[in-house]
Protein backbone atom coordinates (compact mmCIF):
# COMPACT_ATOMS: atom_id res chain seq x y z
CA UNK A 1 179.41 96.37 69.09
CA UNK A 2 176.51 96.93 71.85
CA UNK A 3 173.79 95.88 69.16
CA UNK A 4 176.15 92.81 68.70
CA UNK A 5 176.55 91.60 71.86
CA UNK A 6 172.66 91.74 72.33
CA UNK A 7 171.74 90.10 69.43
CA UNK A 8 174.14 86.96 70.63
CA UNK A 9 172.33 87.27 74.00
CA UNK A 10 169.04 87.35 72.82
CA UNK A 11 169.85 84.57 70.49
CA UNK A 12 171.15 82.47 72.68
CA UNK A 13 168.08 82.77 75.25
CA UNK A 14 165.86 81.55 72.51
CA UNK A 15 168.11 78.77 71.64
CA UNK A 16 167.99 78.16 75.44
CA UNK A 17 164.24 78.30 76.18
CA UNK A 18 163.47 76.15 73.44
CA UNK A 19 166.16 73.60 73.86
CA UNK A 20 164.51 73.63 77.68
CA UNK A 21 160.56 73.30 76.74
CA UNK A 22 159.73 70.15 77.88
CA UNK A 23 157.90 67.67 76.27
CA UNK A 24 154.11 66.08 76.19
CA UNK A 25 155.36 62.96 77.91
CA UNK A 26 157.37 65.23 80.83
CA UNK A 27 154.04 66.96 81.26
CA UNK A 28 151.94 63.60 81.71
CA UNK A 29 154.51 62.36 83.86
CA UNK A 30 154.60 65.44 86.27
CA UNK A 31 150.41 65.47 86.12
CA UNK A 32 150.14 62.21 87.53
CA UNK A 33 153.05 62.29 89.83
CA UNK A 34 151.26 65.58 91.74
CA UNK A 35 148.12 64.67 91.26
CA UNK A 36 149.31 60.71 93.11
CA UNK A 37 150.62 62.89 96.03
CA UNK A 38 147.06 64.51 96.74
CA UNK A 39 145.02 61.47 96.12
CA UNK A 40 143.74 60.44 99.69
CA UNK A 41 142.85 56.97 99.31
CA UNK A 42 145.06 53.59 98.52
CA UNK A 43 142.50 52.64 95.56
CA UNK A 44 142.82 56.28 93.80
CA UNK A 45 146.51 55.58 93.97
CA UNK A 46 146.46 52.60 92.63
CA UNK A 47 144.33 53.36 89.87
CA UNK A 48 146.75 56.78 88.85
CA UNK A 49 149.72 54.56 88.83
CA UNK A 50 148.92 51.91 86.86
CA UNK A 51 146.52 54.27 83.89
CA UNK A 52 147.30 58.19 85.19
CA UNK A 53 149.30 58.83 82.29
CA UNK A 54 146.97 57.22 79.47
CA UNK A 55 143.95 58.69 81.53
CA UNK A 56 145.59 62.18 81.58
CA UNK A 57 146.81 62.13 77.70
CA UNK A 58 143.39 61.65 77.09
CA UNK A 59 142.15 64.80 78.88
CA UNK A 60 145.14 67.08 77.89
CA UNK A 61 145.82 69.68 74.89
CA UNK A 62 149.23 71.55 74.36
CA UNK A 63 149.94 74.69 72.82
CA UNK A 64 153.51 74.71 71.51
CA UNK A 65 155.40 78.40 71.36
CA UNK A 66 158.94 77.18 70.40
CA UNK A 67 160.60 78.08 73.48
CA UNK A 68 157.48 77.44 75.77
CA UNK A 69 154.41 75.23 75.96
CA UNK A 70 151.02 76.04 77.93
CA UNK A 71 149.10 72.75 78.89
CA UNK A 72 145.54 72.04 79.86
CA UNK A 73 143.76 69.03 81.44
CA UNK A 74 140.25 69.12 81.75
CA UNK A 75 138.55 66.65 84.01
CA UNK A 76 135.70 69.03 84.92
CA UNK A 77 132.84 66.57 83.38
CA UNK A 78 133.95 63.87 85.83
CA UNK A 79 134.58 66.35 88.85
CA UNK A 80 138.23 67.02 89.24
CA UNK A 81 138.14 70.39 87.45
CA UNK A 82 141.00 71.94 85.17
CA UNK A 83 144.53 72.42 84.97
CA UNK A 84 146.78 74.98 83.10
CA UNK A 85 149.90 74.99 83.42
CA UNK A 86 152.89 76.46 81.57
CA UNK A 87 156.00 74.56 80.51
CA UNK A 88 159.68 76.15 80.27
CA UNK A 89 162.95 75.72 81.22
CA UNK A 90 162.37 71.84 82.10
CA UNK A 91 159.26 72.97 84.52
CA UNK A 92 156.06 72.91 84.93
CA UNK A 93 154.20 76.08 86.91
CA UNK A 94 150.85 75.55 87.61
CA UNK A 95 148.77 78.77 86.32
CA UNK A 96 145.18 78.05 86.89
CA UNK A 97 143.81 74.59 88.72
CA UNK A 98 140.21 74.47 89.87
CA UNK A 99 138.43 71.66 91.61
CA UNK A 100 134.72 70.87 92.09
């Protein structure tokens, strides 16, 4: 009855997790969003909110695990570094970000 009971828990965190990994667009969304809130001038604004998401699809892989997803943006060959970040339970969490 013990094993049971864990094999319905542990069953239903995986159904959980992966009914909670969020998707490519969330990520793009939540990139540009964070990334509008440190830009420091009016044109870099401008310029995330009308192309940040196509500009950041461009510069983004994703590495799907079912009931997570790790992203990285790399915009270190036009100096505003990398980004890895990890995607579960409808969030993002920033692992790694470096800026040059």
């Amino acid at each position: 009855m013990k094993r049971l009971f864990s094999i319905i828990l542990l069953v239903a965190a995986i159904l959980i997790l992966s009914a909670t990994n969020p998707e490519r667009s969330d990520y793009l969304e939540w990139i540009n969003h964070k990334t509008i809130d440190k830009s420091s001038t009016l044109l870099e604004k401008g310029i995330l909110t009308l192309a940040g998401k196509s500009i950041f699809d461009a510069g983004t892989t994703k590495e799907d695990y079912f009931i997570f997803s790790i992203y990285k943006t790399d915009f270190s060959e036009v100096g505003m570094g990398k980004v890895t970040s990890i995607g579960i339970f409808n969030h993002f969490i920033p692992l790694s970000g470096t800026e040059e």
